[in-house]
Protein backbone atom coordinates (compact mmCIF):
# COMPACT_ATOMS: atom_id res chain seq x y z
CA UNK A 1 45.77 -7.60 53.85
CA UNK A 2 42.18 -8.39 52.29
CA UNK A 3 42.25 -5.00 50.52
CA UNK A 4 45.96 -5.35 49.15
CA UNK A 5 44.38 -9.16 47.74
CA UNK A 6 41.34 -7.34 46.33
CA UNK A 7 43.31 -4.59 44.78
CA UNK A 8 44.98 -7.08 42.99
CA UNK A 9 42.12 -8.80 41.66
CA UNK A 10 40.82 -5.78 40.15
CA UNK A 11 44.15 -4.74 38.34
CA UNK A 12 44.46 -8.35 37.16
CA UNK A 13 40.54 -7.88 36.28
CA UNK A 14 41.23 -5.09 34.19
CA UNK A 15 44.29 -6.36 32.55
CA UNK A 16 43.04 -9.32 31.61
CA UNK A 17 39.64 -7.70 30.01
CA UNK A 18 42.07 -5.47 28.37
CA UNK A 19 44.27 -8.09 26.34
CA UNK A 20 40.87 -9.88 25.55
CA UNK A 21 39.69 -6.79 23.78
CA UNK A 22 43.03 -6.12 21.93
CA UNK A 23 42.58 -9.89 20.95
CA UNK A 24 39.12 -9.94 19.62
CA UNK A 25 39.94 -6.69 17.94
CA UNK A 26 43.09 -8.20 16.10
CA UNK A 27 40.82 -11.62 15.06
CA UNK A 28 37.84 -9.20 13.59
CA UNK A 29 40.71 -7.34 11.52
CA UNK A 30 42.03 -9.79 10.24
CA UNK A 31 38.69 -11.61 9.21
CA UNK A 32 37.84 -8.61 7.37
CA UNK A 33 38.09 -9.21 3.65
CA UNK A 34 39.81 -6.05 2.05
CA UNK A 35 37.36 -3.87 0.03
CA UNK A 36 38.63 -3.42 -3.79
CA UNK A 37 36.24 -1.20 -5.40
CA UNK A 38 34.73 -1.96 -8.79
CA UNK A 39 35.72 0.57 -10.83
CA UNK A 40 33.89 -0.35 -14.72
CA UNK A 41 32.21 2.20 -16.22
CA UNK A 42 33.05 5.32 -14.09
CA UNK A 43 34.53 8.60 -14.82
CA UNK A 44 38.20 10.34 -13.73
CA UNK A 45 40.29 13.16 -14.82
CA UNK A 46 43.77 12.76 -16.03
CA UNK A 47 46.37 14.64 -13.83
CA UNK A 48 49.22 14.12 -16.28
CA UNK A 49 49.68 12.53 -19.80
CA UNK A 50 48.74 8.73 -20.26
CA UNK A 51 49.86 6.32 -23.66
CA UNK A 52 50.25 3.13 -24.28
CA UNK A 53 54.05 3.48 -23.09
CA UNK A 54 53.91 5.29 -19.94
CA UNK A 55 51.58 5.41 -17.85
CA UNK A 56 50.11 8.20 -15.17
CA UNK A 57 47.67 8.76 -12.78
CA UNK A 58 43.83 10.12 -12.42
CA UNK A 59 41.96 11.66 -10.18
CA UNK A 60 38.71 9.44 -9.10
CA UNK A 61 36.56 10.95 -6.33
CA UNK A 62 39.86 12.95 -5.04
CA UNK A 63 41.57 10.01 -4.65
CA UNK A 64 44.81 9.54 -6.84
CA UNK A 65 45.39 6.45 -8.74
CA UNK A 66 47.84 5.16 -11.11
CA UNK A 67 46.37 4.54 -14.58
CA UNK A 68 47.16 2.92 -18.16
CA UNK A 69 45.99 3.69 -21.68
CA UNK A 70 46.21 2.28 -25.13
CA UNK A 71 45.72 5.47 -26.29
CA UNK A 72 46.96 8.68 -25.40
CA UNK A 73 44.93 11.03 -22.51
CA UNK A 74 46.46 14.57 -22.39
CA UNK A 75 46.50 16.30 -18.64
CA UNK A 76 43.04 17.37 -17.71
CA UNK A 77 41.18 15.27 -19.88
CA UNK A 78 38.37 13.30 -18.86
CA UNK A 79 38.67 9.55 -18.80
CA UNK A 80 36.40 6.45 -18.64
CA UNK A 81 37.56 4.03 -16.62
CA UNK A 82 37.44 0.07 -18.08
CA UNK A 83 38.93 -2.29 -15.60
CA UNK A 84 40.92 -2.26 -12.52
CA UNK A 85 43.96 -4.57 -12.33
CA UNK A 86 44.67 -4.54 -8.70
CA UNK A 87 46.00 -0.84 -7.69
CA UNK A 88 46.26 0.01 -11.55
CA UNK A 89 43.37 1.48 -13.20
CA UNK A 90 42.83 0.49 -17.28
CA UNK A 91 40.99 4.50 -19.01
CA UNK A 92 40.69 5.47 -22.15
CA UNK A 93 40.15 8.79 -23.11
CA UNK A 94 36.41 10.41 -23.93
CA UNK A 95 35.46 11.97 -26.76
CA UNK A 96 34.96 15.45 -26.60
């Protein structure tokens, strides 16, 4: 009988340490503010055509993002970036 009554201590033990964890875990994630890189002054390479109508995306440290211009970027062409505006990024072309 005493073993049965410990046994069940140490599941309950467990269990409870377990949802405690899960917890905490779920509080630090949602503390966490969500990291927007700055983006001003940094280089990308077009992936399709970009104007001031339609807009495309780059390639920025292998990552794909979606991208406006007010002038037009061909495919390939290297792009500055000027401003992010939330998941959109704001390039115009380089000279080259």
């Amino acid at each position: 009988m005493l073993a049965l009554i410990i046994s069940e201590i140490a599941v309950f033990t467990v269990i409870a340490c377990f949802v405690v964890f899960v917890i905490f875990k779920v509080i630090i994630a949602h503390e966490k503010k969500k990291y927007m890189p700055v983006f001003s002054e940094q280089f990308a390479t077009a992936i399709e055509e970009i104007d001031s109508e339609k807009s495309g995306f780059v390639k920025y440290h292998g990552e794909l993002w979606k991208a406006q211009s007010n002038m037009p970027v061909k495919k390939g062409q290297k792009v500055k970036i000027i401003s992010q505006e939330g998941l959109m990024l704001l390039v115009e072309p380089l000279n080259n």
